[in-house]
PDB file of N, CA and C in Angstrom:
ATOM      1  N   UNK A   1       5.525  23.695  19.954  1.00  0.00           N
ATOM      2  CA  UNK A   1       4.319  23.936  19.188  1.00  0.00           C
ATOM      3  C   UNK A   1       3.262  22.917  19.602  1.00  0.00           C
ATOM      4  N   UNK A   2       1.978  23.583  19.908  1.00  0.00           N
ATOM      5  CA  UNK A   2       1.326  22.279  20.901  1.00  0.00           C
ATOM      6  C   UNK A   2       0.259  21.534  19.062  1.00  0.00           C
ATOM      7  N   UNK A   3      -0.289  21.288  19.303  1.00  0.00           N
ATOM      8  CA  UNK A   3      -1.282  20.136  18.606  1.00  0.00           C
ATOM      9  C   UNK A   3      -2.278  20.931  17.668  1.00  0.00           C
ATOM     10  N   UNK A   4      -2.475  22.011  18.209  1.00  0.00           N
ATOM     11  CA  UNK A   4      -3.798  22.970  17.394  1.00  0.00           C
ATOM     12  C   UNK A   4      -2.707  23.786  16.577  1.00  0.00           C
ATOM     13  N   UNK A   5      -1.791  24.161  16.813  1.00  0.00           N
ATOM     14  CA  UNK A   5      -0.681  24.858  16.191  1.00  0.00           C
ATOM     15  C   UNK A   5      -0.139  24.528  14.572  1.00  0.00           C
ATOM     16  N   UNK A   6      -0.799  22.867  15.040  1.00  0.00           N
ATOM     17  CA  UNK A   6      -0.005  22.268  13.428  1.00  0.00           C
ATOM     18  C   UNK A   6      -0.191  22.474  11.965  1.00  0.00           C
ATOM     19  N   UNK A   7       0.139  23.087  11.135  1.00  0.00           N
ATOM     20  CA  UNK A   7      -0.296  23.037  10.110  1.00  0.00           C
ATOM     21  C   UNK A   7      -0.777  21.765   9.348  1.00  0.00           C
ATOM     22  N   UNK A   8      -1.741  21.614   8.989  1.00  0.00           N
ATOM     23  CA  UNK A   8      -2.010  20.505   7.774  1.00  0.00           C
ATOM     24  C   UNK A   8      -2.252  21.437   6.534  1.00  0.00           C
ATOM     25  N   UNK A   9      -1.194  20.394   5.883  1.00  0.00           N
ATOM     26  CA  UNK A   9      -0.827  20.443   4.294  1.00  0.00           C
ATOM     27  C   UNK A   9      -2.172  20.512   3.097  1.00  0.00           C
ATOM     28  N   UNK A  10      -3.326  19.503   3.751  1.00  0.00           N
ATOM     29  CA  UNK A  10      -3.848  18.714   3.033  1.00  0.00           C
ATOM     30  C   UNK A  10      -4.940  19.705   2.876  1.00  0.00           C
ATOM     31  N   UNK A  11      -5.639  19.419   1.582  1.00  0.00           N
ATOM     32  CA  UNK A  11      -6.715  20.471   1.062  1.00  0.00           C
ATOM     33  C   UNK A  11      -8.149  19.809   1.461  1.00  0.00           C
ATOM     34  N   UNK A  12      -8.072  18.319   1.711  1.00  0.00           N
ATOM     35  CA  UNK A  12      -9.807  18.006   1.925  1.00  0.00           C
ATOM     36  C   UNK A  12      -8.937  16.297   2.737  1.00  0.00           C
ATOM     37  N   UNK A  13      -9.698  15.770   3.270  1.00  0.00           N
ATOM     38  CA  UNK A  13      -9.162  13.884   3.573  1.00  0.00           C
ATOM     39  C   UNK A  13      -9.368  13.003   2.567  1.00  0.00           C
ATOM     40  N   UNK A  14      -9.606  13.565   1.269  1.00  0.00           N
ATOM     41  CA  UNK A  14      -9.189  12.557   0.129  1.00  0.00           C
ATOM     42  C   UNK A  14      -7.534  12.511  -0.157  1.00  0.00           C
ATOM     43  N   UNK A  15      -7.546  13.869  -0.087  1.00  0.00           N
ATOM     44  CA  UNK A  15      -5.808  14.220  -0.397  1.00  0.00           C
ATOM     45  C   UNK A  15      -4.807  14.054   0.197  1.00  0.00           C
ATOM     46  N   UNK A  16      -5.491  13.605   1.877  1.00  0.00           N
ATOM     47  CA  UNK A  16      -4.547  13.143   2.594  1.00  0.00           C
ATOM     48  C   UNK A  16      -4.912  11.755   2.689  1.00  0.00           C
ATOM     49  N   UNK A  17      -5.899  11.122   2.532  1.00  0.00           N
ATOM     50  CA  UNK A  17      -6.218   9.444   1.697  1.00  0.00           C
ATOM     51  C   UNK A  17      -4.712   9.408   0.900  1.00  0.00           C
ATOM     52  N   UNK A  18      -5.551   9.786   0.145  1.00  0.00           N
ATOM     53  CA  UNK A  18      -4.225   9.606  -1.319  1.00  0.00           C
ATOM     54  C   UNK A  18      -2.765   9.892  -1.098  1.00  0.00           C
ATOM     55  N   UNK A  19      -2.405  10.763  -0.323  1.00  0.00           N
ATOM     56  CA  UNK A  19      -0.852  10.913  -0.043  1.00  0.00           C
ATOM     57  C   UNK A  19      -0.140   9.936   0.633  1.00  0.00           C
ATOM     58  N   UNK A  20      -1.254   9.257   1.283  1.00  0.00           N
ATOM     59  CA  UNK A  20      -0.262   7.658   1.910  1.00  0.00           C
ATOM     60  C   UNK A  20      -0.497   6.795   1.177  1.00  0.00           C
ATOM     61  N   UNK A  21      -1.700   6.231   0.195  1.00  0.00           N
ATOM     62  CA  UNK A  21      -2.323   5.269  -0.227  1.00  0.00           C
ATOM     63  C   UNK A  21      -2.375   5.460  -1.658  1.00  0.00           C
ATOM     64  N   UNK A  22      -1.943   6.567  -2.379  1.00  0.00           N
ATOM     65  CA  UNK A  22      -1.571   6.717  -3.455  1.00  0.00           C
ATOM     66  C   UNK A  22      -0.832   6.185  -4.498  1.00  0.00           C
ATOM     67  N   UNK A  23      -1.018   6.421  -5.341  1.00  0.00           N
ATOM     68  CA  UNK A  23       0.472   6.221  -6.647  1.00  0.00           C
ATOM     69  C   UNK A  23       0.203   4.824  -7.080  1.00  0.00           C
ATOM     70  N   UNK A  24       0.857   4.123  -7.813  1.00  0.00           N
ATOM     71  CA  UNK A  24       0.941   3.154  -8.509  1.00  0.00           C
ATOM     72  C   UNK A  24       0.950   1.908  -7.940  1.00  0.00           C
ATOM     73  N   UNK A  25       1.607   1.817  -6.550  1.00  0.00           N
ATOM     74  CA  UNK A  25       2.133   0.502  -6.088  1.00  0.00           C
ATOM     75  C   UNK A  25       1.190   0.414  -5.143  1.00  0.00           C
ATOM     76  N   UNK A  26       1.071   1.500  -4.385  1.00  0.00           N
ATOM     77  CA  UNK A  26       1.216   1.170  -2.855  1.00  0.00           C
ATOM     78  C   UNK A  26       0.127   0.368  -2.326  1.00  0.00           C
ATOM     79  N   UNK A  27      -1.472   0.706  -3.319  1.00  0.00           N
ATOM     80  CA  UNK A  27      -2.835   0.067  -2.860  1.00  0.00           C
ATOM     81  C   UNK A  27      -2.201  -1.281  -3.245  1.00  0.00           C
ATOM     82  N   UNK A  28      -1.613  -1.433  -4.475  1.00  0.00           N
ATOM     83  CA  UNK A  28      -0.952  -3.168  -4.603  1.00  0.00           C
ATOM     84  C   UNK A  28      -0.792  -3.546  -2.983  1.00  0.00           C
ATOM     85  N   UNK A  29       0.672  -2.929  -2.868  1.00  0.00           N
ATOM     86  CA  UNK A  29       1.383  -3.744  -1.663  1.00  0.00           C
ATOM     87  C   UNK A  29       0.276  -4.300  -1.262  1.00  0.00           C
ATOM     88  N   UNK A  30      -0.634  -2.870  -0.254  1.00  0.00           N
ATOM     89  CA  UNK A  30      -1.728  -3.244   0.328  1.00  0.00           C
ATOM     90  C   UNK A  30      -2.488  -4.379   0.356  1.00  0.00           C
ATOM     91  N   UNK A  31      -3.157  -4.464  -0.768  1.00  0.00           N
ATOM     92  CA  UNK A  31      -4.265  -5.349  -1.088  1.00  0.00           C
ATOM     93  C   UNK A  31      -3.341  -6.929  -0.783  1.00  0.00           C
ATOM     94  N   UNK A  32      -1.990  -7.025  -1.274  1.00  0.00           N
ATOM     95  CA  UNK A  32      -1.170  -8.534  -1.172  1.00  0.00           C
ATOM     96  C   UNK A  32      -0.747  -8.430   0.551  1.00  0.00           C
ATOM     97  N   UNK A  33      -1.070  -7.399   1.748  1.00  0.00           N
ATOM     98  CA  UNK A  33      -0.431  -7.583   2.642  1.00  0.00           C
ATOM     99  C   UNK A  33      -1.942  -7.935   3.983  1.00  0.00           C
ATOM    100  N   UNK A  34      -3.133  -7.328   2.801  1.00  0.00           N
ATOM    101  CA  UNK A  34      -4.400  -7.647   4.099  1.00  0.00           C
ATOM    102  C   UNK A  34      -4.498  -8.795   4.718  1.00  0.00           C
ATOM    103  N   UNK A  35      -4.378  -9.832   4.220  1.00  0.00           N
ATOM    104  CA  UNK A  35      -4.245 -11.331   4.353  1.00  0.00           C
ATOM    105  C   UNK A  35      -3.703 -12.013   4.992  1.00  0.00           C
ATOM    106  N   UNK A  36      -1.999 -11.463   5.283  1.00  0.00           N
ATOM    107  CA  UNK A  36      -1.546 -12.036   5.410  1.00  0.00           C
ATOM    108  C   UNK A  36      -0.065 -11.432   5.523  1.00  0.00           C
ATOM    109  N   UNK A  37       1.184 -11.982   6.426  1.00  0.00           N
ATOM    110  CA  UNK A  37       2.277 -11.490   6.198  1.00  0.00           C
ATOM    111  C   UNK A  37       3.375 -11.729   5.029  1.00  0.00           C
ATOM    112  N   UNK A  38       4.291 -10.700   4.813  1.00  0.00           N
ATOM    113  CA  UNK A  38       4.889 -11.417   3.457  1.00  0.00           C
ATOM    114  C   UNK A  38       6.152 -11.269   3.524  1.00  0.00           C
ATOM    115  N   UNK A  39       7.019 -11.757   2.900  1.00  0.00           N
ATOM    116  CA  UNK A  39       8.666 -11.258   2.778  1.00  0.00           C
ATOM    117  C   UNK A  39       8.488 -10.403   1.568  1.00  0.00           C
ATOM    118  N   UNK A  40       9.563  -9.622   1.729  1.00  0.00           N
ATOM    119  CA  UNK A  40      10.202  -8.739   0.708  1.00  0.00           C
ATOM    120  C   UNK A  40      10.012  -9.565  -1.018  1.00  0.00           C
ATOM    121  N   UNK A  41      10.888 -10.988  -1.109  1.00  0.00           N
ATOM    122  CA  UNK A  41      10.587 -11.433  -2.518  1.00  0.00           C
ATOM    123  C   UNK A  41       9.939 -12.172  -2.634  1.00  0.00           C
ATOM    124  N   UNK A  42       8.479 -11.989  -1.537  1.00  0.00           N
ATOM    125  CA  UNK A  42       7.490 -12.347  -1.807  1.00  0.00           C
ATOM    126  C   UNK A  42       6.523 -11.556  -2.463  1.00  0.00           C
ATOM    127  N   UNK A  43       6.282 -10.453  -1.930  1.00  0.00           N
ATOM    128  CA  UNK A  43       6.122  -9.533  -2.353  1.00  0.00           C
ATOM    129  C   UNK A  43       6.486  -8.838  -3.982  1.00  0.00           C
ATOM    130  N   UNK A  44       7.723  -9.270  -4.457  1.00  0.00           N
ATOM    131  CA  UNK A  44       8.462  -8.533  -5.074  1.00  0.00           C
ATOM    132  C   UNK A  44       8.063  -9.832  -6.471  1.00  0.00           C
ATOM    133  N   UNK A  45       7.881 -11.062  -5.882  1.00  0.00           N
ATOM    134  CA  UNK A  45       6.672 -12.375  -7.034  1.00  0.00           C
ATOM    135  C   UNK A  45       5.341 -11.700  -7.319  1.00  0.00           C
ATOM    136  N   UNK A  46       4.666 -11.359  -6.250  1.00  0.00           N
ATOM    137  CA  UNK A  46       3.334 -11.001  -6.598  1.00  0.00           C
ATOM    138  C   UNK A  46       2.995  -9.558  -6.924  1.00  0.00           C
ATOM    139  N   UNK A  47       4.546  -8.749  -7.712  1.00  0.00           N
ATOM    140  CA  UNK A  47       4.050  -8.090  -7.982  1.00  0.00           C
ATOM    141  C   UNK A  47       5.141  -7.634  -9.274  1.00  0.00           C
ATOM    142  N   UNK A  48       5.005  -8.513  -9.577  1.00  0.00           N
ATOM    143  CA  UNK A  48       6.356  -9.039 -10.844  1.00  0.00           C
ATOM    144  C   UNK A  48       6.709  -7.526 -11.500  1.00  0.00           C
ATOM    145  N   UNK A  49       5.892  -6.734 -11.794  1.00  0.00           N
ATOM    146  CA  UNK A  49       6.289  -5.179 -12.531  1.00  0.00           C
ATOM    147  C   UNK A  49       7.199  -4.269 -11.669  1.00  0.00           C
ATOM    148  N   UNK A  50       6.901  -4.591 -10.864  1.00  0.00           N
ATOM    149  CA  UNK A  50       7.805  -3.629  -9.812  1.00  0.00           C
ATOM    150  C   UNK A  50       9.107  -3.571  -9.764  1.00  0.00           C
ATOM    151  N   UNK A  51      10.124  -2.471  -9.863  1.00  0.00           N
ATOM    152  CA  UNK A  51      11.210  -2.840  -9.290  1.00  0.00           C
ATOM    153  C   UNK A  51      12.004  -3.327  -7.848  1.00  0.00           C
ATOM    154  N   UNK A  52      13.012  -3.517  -7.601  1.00  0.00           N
ATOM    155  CA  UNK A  52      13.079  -3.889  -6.233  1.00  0.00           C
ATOM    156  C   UNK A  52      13.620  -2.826  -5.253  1.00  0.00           C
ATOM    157  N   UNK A  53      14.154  -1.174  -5.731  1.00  0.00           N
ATOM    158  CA  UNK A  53      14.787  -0.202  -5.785  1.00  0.00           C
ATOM    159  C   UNK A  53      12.708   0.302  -5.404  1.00  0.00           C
ATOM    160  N   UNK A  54      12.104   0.257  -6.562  1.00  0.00           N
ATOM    161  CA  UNK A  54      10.392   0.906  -6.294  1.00  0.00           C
ATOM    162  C   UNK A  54       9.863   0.547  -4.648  1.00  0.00           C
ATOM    163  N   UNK A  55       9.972  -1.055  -4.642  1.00  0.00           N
ATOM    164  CA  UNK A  55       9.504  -1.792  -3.750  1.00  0.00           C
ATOM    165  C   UNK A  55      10.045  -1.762  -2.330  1.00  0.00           C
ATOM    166  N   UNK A  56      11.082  -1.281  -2.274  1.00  0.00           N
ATOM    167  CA  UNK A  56      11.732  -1.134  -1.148  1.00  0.00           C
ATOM    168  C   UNK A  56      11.357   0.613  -0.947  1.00  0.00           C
ATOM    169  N   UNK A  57      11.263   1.588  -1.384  1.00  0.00           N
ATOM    170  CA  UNK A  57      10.992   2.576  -1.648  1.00  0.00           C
ATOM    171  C   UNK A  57       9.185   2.574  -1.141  1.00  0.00           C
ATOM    172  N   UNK A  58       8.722   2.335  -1.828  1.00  0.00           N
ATOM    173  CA  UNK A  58       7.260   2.102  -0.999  1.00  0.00           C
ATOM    174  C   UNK A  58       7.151   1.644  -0.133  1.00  0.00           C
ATOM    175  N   UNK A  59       7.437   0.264   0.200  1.00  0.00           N
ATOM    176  CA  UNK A  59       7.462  -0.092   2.014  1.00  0.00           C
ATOM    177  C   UNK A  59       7.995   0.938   2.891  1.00  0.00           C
ATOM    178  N   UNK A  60       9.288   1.254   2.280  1.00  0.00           N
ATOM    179  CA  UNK A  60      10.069   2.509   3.832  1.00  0.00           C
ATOM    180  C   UNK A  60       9.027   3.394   3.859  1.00  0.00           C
ATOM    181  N   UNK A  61       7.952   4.205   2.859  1.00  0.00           N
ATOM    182  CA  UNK A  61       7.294   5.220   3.083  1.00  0.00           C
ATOM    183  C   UNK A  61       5.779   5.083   3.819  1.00  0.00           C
ATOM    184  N   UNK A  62       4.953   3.485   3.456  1.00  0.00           N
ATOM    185  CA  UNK A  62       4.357   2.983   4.105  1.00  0.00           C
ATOM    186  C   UNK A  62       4.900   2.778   5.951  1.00  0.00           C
ATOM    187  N   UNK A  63       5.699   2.707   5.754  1.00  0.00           N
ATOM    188  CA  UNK A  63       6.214   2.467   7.269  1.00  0.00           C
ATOM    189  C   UNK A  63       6.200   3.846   7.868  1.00  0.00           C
ATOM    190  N   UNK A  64       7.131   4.566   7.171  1.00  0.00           N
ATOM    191  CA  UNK A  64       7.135   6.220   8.137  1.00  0.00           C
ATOM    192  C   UNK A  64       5.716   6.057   8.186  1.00  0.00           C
ATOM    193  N   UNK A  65       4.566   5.975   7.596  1.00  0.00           N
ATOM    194  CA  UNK A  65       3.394   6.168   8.144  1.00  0.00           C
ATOM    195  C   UNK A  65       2.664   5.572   8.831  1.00  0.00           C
ATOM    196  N   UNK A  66       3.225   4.270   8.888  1.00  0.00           N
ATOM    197  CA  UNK A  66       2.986   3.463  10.278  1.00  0.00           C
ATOM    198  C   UNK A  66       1.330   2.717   9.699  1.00  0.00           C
ATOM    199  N   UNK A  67       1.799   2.579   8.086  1.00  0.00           N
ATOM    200  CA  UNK A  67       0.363   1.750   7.742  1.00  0.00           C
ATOM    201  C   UNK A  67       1.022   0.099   7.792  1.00  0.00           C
ATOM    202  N   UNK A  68       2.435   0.006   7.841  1.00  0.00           N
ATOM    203  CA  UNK A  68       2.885  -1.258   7.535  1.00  0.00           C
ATOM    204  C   UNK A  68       4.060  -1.274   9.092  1.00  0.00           C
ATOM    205  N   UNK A  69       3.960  -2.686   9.264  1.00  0.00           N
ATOM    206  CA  UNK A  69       5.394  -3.237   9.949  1.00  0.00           C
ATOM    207  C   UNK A  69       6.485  -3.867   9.169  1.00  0.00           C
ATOM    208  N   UNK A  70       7.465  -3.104   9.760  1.00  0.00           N
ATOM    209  CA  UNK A  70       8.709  -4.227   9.362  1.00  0.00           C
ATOM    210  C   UNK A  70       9.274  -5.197  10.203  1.00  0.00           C
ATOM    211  N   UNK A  71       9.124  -6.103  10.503  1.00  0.00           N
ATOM    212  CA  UNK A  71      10.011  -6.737  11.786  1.00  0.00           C
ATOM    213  C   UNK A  71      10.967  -7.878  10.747  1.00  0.00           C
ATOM    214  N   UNK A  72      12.083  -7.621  11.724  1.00  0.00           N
ATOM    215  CA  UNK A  72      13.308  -7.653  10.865  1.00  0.00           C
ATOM    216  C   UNK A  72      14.298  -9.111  12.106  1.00  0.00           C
ATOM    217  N   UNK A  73      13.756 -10.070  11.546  1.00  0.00           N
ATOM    218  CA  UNK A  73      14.788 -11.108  12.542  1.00  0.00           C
ATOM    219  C   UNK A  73      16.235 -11.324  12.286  1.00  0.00           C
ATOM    220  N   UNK A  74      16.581 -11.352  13.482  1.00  0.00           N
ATOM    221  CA  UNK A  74      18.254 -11.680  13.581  1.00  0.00           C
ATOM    222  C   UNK A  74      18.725 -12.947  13.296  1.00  0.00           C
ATOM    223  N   UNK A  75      18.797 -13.234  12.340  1.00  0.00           N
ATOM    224  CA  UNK A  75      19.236 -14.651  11.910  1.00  0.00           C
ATOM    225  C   UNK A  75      20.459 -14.556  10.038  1.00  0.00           C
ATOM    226  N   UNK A  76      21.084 -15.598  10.147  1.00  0.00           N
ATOM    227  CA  UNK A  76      21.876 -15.681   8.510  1.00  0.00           C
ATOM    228  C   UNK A  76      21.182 -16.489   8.150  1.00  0.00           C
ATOM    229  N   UNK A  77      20.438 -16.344   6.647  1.00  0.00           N
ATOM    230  CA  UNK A  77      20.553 -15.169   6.058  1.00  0.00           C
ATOM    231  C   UNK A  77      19.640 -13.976   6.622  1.00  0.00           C
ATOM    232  N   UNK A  78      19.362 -12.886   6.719  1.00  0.00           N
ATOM    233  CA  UNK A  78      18.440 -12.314   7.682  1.00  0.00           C
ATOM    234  C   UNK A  78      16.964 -12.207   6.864  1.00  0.00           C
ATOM    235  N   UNK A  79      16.195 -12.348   8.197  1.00  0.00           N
ATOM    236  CA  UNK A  79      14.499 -12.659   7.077  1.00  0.00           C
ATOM    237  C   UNK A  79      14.265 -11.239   7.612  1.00  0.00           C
ATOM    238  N   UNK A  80      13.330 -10.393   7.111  1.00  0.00           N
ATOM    239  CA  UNK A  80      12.124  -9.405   6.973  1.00  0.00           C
ATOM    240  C   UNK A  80      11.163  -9.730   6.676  1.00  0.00           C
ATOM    241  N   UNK A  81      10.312  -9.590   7.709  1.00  0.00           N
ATOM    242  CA  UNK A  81       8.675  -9.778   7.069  1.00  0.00           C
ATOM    243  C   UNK A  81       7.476  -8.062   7.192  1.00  0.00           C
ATOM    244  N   UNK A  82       6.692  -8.091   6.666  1.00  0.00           N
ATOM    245  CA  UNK A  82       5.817  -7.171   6.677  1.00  0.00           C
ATOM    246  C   UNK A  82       4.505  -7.437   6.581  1.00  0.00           C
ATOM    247  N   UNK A  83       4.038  -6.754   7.329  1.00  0.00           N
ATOM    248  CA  UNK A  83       2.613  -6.506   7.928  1.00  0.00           C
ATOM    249  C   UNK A  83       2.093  -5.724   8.032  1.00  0.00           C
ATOM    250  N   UNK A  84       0.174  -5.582   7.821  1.00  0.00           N
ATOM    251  CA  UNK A  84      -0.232  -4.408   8.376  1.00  0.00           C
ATOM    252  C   UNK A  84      -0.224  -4.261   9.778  1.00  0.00           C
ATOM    253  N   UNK A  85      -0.120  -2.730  10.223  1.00  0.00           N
ATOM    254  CA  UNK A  85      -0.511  -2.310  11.770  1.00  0.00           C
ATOM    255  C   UNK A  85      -2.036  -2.090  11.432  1.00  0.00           C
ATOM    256  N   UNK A  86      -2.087  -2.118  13.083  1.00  0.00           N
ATOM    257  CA  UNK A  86      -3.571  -1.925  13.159  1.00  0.00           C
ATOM    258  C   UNK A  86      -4.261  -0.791  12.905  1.00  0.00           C
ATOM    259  N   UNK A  87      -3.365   0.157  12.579  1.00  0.00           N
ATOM    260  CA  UNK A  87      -3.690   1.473  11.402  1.00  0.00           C
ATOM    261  C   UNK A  87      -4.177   1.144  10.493  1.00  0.00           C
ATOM    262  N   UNK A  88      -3.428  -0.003   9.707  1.00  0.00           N
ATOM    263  CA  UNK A  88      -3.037  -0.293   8.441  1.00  0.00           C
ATOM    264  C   UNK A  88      -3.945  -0.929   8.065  1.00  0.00           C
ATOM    265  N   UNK A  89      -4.772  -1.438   9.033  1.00  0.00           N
ATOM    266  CA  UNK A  89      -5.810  -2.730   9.034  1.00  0.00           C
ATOM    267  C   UNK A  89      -7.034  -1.976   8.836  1.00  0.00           C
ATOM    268  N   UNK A  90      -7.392  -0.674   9.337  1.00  0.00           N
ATOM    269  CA  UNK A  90      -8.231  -0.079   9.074  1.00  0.00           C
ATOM    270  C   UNK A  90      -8.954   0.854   7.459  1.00  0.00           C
ATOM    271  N   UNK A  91      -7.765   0.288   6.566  1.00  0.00           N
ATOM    272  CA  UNK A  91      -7.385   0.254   5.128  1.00  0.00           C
ATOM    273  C   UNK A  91      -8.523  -0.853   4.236  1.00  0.00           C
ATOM    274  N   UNK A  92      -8.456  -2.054   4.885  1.00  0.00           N
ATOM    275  CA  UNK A  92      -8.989  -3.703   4.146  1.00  0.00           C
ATOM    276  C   UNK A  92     -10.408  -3.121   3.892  1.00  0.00           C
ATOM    277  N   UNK A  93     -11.235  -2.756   4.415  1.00  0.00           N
ATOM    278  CA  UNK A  93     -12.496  -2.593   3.654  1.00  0.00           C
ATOM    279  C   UNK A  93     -12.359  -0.943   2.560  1.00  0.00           C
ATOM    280  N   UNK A  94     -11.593  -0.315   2.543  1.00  0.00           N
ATOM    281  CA  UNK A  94     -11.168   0.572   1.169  1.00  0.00           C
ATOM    282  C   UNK A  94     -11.295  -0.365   0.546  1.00  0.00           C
ATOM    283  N   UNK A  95      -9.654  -1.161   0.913  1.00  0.00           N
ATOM    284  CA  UNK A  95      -9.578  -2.088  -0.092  1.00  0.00           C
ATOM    285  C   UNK A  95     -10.451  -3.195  -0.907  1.00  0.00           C
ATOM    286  N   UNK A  96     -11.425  -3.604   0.025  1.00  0.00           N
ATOM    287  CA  UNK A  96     -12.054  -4.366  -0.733  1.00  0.00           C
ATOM    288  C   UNK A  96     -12.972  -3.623  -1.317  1.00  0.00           C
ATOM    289  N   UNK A  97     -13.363  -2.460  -0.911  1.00  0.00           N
ATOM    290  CA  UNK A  97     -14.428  -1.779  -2.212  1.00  0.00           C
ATOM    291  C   UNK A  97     -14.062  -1.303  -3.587  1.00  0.00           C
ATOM    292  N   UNK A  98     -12.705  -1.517  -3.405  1.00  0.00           N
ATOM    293  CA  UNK A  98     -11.880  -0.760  -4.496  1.00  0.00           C
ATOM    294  C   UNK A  98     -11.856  -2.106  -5.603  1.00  0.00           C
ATOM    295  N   UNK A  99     -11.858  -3.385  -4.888  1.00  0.00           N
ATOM    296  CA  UNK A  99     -11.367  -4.934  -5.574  1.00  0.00           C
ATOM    297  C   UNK A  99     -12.742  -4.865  -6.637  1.00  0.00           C
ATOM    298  N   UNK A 100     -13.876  -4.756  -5.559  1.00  0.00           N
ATOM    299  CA  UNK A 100     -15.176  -4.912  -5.879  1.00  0.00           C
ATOM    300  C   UNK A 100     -15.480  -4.277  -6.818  1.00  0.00           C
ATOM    301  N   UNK A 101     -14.882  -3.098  -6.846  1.00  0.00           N
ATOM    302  CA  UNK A 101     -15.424  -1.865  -8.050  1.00  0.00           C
ATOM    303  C   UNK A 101     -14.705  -2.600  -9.148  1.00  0.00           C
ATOM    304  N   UNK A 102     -13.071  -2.781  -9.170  1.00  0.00           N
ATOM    305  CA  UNK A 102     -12.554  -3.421 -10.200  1.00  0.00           C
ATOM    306  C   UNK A 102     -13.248  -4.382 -10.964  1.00  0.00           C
ATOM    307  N   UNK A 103     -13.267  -5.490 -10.444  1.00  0.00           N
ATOM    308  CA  UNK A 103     -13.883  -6.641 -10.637  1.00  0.00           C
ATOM    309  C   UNK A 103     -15.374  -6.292 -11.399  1.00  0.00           C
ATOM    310  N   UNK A 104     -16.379  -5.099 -11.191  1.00  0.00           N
ATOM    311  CA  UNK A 104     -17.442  -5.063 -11.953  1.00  0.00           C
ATOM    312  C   UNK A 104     -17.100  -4.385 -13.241  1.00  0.00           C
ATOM    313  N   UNK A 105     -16.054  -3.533 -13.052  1.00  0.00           N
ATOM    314  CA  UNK A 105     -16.145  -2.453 -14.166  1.00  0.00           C
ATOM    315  C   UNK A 105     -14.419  -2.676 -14.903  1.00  0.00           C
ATOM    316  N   UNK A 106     -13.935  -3.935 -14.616  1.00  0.00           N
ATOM    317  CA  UNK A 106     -12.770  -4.146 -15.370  1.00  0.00           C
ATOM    318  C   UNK A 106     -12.945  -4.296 -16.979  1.00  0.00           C
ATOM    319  N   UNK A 107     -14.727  -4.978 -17.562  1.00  0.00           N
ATOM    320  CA  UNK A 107     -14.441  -5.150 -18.995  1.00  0.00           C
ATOM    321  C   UNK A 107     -14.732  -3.813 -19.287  1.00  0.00           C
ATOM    322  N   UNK A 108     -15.660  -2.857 -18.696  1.00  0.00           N
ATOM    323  CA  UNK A 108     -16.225  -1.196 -19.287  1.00  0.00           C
ATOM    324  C   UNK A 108     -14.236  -0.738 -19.468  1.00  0.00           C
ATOM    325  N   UNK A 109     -13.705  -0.427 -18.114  1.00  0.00           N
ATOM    326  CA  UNK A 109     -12.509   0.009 -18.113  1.00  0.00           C
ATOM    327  C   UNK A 109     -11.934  -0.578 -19.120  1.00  0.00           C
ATOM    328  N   UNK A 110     -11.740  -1.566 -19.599  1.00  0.00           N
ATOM    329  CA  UNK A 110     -10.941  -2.390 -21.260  1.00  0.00           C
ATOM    330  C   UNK A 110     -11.543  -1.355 -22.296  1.00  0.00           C
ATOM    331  N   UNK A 111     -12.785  -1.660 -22.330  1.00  0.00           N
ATOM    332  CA  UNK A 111     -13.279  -0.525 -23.541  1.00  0.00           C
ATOM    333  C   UNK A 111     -12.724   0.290 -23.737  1.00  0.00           C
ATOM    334  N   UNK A 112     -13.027   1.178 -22.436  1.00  0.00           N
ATOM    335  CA  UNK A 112     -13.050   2.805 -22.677  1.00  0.00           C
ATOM    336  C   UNK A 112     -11.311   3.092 -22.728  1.00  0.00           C
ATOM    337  N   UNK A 113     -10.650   2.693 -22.683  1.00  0.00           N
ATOM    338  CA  UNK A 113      -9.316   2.417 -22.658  1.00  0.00           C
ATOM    339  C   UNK A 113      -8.544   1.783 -24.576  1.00  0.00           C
ATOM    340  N   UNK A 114      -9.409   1.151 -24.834  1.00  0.00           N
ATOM    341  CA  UNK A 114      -8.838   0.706 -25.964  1.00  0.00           C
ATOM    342  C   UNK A 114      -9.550   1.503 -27.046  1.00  0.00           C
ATOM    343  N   UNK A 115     -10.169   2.522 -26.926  1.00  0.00           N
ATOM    344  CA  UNK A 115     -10.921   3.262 -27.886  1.00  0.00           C
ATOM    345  C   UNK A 115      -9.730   4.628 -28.189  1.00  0.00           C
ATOM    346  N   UNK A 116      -9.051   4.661 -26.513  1.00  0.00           N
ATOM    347  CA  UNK A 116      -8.066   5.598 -26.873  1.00  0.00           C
ATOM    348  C   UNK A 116      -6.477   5.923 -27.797  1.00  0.00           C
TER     349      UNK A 116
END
């Protein structure tokens, strides 16, 4: 099946935005991985709600999509670290518009939230 053949799933490129970058955790990971590389229970500190069953679960799916690295050294005890790819890197200014939006409209969002 050559390249024009392929079906896409996706109804508009928000929806395929959102199907990698979606859900609860994953802009987290994100936003704690632009910076900088991290271990697993590093990761798993800075994002204290998470489970570690969730967290491992989001990285493997970030990875099939090749927004994150795993490189995995051979050593006892064995380290894992993670990173963005340079896919992945093309994410950080989402991300920071998304921080930015937070950051202005976090007390409105309290409101409109505690009225409910």
């Amino acid at each position: 099946m050559s390249e024009d053949n392929v079906i896409c799933d996706f109804g508009c490129p928000v929806e395929a935005a959102l199907a990698v970058i979606g859900g609860k955790w994953k802009g987290i990971i994100l936003y704690h991985l632009r910076s900088d590389v991290r271990r697993f229970n590093e990761l798993k500190r800075l994002i204290p709600n998470i489970t570690q069953r969730m967290l491992t679960k989001q990285l493997r799916e970030l990875e099939a999509d090749q927004i994150i690295h795993r490189e995995i050294f051979q050593q006892i005890p064995p380290k894992v670290e993670y990173s963005l790819t340079e896919f992945g890197l093309t994410l950080t200014p989402i991300l920071q518009t998304i921080q930015k939006w937070g950051v202005e409209y976090i007390e409105k969002i309290s409101k409109i939230r505690s009225k409910t």
